[in-house]
Protein backbone atom coordinates (compact mmCIF):
# COMPACT_ATOMS: atom_id res chain seq x y z
CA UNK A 1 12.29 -1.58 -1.10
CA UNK A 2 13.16 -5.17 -2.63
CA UNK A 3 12.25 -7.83 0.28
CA UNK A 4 15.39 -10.24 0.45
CA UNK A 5 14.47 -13.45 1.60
CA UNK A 6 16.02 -15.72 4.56
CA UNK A 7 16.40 -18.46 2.06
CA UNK A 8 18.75 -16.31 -0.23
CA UNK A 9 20.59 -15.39 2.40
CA UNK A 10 21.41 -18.95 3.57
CA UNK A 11 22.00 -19.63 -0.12
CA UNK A 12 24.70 -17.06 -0.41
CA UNK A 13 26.15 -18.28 2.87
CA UNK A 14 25.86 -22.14 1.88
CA UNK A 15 27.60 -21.48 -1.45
CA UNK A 16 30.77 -19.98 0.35
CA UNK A 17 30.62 -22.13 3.29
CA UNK A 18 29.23 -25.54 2.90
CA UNK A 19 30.32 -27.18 4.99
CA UNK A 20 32.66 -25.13 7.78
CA UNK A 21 35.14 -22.47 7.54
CA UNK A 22 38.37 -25.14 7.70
CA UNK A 23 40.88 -22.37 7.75
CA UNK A 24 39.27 -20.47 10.96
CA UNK A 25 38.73 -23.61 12.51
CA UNK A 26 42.83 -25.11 11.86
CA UNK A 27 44.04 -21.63 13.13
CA UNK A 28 41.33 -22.52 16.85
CA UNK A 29 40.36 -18.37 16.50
CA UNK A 30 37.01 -18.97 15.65
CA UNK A 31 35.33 -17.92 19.12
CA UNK A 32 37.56 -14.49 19.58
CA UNK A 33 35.49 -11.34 19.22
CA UNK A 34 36.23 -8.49 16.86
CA UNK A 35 34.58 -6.12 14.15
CA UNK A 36 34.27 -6.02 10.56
CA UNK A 37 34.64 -2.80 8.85
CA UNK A 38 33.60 -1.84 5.33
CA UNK A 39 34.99 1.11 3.44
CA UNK A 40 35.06 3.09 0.26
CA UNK A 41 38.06 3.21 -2.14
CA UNK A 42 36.43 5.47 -4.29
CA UNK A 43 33.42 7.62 -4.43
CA UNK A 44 30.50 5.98 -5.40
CA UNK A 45 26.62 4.65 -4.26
CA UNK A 46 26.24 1.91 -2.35
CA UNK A 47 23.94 -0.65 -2.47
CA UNK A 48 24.17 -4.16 -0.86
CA UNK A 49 24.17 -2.79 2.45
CA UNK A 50 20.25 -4.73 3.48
CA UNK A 51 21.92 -7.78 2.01
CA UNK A 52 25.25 -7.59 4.23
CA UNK A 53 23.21 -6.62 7.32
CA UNK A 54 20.86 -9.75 7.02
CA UNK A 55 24.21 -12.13 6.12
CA UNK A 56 25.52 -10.56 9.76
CA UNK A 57 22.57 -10.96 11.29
CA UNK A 58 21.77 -14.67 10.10
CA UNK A 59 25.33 -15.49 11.57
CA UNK A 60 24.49 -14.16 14.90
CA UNK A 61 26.78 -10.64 14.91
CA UNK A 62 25.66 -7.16 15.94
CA UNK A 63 25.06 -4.95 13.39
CA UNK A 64 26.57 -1.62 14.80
CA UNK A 65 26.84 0.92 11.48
CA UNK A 66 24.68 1.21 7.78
CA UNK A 67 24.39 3.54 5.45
CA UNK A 68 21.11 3.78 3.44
CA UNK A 69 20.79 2.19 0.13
CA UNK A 70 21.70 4.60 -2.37
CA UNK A 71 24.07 6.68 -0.17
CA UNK A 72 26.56 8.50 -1.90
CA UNK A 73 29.45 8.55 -0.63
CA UNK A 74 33.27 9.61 -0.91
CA UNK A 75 36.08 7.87 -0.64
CA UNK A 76 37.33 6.28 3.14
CA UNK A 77 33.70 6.63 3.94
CA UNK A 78 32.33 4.02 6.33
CA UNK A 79 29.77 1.46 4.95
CA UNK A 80 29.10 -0.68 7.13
CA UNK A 81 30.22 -2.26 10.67
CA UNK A 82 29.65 -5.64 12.77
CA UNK A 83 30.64 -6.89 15.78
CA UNK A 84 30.61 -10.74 16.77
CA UNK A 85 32.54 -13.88 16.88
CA UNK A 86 35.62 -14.55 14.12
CA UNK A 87 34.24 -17.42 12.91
CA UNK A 88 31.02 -15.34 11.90
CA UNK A 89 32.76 -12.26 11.14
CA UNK A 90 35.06 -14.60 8.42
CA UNK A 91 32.28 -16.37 7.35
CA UNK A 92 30.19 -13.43 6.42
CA UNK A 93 33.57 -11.33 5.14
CA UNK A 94 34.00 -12.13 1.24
CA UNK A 95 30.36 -12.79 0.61
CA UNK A 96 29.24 -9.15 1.69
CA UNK A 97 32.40 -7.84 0.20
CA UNK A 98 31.52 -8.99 -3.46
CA UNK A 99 28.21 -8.37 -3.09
CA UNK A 100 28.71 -4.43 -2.11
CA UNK A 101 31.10 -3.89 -4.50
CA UNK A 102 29.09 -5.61 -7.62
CA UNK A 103 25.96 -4.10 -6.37
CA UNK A 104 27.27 -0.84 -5.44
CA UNK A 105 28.85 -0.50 -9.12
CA UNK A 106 25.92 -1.00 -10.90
CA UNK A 107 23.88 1.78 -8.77
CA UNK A 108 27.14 4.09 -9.12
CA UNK A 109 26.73 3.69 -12.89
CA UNK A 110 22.80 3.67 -13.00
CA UNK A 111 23.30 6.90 -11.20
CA UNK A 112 25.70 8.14 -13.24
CA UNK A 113 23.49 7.47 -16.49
CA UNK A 114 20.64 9.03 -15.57
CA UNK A 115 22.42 12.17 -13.96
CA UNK A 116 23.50 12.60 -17.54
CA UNK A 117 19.98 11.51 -18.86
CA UNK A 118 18.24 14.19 -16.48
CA UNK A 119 20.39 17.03 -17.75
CA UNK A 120 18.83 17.44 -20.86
CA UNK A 121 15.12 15.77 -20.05
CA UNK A 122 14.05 15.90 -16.62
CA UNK A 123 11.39 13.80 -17.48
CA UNK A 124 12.62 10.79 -18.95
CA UNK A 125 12.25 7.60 -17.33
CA UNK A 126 15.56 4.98 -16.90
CA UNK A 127 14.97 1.39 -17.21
CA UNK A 128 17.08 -1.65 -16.77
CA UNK A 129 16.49 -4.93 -19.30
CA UNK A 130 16.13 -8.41 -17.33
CA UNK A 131 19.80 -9.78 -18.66
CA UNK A 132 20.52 -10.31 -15.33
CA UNK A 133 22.15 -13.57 -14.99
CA UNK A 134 19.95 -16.28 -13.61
CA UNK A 135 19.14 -16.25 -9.95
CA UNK A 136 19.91 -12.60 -9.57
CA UNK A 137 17.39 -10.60 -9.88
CA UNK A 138 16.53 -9.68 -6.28
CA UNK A 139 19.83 -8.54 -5.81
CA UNK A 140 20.41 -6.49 -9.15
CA UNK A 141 16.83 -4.99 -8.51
CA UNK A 142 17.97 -3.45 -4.96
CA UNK A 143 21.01 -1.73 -6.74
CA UNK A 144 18.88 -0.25 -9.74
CA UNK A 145 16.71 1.11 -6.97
CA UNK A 146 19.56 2.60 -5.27
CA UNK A 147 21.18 3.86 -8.63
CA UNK A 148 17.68 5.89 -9.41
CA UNK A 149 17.05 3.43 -12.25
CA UNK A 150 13.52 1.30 -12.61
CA UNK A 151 13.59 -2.32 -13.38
CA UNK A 152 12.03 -2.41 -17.02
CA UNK A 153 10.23 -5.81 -17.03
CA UNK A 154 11.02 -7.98 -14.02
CA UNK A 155 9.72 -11.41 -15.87
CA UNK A 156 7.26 -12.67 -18.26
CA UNK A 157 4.22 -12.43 -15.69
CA UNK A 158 4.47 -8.80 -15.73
CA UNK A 159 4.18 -6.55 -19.37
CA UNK A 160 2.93 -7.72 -22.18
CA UNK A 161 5.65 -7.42 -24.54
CA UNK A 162 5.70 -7.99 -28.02
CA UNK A 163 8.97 -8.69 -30.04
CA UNK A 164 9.49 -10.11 -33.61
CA UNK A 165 9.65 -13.47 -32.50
CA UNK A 166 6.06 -13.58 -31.64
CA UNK A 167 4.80 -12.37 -34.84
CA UNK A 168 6.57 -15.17 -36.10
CA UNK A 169 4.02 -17.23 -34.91
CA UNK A 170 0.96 -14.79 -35.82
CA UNK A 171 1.91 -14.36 -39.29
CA UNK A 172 3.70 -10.47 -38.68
CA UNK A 173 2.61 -6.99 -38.31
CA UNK A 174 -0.36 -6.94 -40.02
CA UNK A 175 -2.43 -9.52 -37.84
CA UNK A 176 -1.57 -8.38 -35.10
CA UNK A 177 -4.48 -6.26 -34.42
CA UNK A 178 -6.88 -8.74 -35.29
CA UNK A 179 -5.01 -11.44 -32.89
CA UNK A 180 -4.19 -8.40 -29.87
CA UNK A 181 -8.61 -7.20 -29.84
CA UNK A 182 -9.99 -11.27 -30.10
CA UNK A 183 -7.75 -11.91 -26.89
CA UNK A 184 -6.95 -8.48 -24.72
CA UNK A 185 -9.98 -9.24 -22.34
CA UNK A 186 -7.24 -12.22 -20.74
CA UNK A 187 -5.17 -9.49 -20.08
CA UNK A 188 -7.19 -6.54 -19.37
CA UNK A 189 -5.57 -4.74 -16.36
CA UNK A 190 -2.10 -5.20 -18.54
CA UNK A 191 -0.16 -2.82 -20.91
CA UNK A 192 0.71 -3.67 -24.22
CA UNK A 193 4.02 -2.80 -25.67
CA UNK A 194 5.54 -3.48 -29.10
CA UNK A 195 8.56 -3.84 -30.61
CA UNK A 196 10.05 -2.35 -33.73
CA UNK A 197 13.66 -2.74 -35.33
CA UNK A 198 12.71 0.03 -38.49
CA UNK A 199 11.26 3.16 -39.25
CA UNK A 200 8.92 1.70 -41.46
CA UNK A 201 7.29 -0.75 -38.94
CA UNK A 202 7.71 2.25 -36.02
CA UNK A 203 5.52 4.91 -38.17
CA UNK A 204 2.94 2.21 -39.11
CA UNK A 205 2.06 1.30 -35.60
CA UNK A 206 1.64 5.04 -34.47
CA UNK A 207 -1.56 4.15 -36.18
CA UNK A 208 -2.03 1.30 -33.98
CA UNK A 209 -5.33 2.04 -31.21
CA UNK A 210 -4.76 -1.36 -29.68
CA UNK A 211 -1.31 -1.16 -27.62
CA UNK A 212 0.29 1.44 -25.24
CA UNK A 213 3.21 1.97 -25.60
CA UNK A 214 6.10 1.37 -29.14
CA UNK A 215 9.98 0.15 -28.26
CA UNK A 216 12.48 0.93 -30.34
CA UNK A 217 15.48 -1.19 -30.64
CA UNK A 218 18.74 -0.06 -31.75
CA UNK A 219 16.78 3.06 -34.23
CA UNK A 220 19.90 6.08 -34.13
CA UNK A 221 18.59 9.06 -31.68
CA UNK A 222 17.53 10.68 -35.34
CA UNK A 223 15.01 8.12 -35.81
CA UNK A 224 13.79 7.81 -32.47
CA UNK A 225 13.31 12.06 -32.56
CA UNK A 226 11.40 11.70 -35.59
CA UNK A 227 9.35 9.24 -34.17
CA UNK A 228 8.36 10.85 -30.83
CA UNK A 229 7.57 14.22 -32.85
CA UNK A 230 5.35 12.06 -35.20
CA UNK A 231 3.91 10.44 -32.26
CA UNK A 232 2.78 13.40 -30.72
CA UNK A 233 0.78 14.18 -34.05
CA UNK A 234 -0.46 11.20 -34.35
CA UNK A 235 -1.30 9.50 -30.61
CA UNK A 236 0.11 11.37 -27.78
CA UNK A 237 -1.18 8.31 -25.79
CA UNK A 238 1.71 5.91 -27.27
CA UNK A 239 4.55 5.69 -24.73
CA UNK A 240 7.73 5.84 -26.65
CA UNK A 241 10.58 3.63 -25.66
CA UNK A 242 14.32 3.65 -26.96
CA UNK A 243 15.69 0.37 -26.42
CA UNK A 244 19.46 -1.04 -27.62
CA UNK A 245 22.93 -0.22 -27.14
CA UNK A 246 22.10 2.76 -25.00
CA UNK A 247 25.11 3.64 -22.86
CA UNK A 248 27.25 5.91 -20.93
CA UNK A 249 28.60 7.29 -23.94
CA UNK A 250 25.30 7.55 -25.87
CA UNK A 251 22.25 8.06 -23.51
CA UNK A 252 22.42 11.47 -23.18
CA UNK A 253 21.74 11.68 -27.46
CA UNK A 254 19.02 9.27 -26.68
CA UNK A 255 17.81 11.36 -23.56
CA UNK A 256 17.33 14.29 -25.56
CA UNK A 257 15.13 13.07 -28.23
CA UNK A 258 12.07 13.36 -25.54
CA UNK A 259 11.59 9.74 -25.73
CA UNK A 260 9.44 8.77 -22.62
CA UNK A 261 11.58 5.72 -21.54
CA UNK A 262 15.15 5.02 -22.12
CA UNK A 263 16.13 0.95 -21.44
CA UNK A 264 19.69 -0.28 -21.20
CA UNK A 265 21.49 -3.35 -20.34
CA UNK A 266 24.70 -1.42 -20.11
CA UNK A 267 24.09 -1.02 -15.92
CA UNK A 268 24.96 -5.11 -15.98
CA UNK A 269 28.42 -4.24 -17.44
CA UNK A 270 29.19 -1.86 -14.20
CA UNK A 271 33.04 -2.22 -13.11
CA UNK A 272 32.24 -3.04 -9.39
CA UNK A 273 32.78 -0.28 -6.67
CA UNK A 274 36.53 -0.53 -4.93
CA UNK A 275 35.49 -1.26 -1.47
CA UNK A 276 38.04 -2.47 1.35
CA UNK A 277 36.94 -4.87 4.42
CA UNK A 278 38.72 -4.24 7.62
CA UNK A 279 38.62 -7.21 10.75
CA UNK A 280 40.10 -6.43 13.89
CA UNK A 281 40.18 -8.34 16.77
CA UNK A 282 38.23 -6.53 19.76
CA UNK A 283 40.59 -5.68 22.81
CA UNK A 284 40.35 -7.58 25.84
């Protein structure tokens, strides 16, 4: 479960609304009752469904219907239903809206993935990159969840992860070892995980006794095959990660070269879920 604070709810509100909802307020309906409706246009998974609860909640409605995160559901399927005052109900309408239909796409599609992922390794892990765009992360975190998908590396404070940029500043691969054993005591209870862009590089730290797990970016599902089978010769320890343009179209390849991990930024490129909002104005 990802914990959604009360101060990004009022954010998301604020940003819509920040001031007053002018056109409820010209059109003097804002203190007539109704109920908000959300439905499915298409099959899919929702997610978003904690975040539009809490946005109907903070503006004083009753929350009458939710589905789970990560239902899966068909199309004209309820969603979600409130009940309060029109001002509240139009305030919270368009923000819950976008937010189930971008969320929900991305766990369709993360679900999607690793359905096709699963049917030729049952084992393999899915796991989203951070590209999320700034400020997001909660949110695209609850839909991986709901999708079946693991977040990869939620920020900086988490893995240690090293790419070619910081061997820039170590003078490459080959000091690495000496560098990673004279300082892995500050990071003891941490994994280490390394980056490689070539076969070359990807065989030669096989050898290495000092890190965890190798990521491959962008090696073909040959060279990532040829790598996990030397790996398993070699150090069966070594988690093996295939990183880089892994999508729809290509993870299944990817899945069945019995990599451990398969990471993918494609889930952020999700066409959002077709989801209709319905407000009717309660009988009297």
């Amino acid at each position: 479960m990802i914990y959604i604070t009360d101060e990004i709810i009022d954010k998301i509100i604020k940003e819509d609304m920040p001031y007053s909802d002018i056109t409820t307020e010209m059109l003097g309906i804002g203190e007539e009752n109704g109920t908000i409706s959300f439905y499915t246009r298409s099959a899919g998974v929702i997610a978003g469904v904690t975040i539009a609860g809490k946005i109907f909640s903070k503006l004083d409605c009753e929350i009458i219907s939710s589905v789970s995160e990560g239902a899966q559901l068909t199309a004209g399927s309820l969603i979600f239903q409130a009940k309060g005052k029109a001002s509240a109900l139009h305030a919270g309408w368009k923000i819950s809206l976008n937010t189930l239909e971008y969320l929900s796409g991305i766990a369709t599609l993360c679900h999607e993935m690793a359905e096709i992922a699963y049917s030729v390794n049952k084992n393999i892990m899915l796991a989203a990159t951070r590209k999320s765009m700034p400020l997001s992360r909660e949110l695209v975190t609850l839909a991986f969840q709901a999708g079946g998908v693991s977040a990869h590396r939620l920020g900086l404070s988490e893995t240690v992860l090293i790419f070619k940029q910081h061997l820039e500043f170590i003078g490459g691969l080959d000091n690495l070892e000496s560098v990673i054993k004279s300082s892995k005591h500050k990071m003891a209870e941490k994994k280490i995980i390394l980056e490689t862009e070539n076969m070359q590089d990807s065989l030669k730290a096989l050898h290495f006794d000092f890190i965890d797990g190798l990521q491959l970016d962008k090696l073909s599902p040959d060279e990532v095959s040829i790598i996990v089978k030397e790996r398993n010769k070699i150090n069966k320890h070594i988690l093996i990660l295939a990183a880089g343009g892994i999508n729809k179209n290509n993870i299944k390849e990817y899945a069945a070269t019995q990599a451990d991990v398969i990471v993918s930024s494609a889930f952020f490129h999700a066409k959002p879920l077709d989801i209709k909002a319905v407000i009717e104005k309660d009988e009297k």
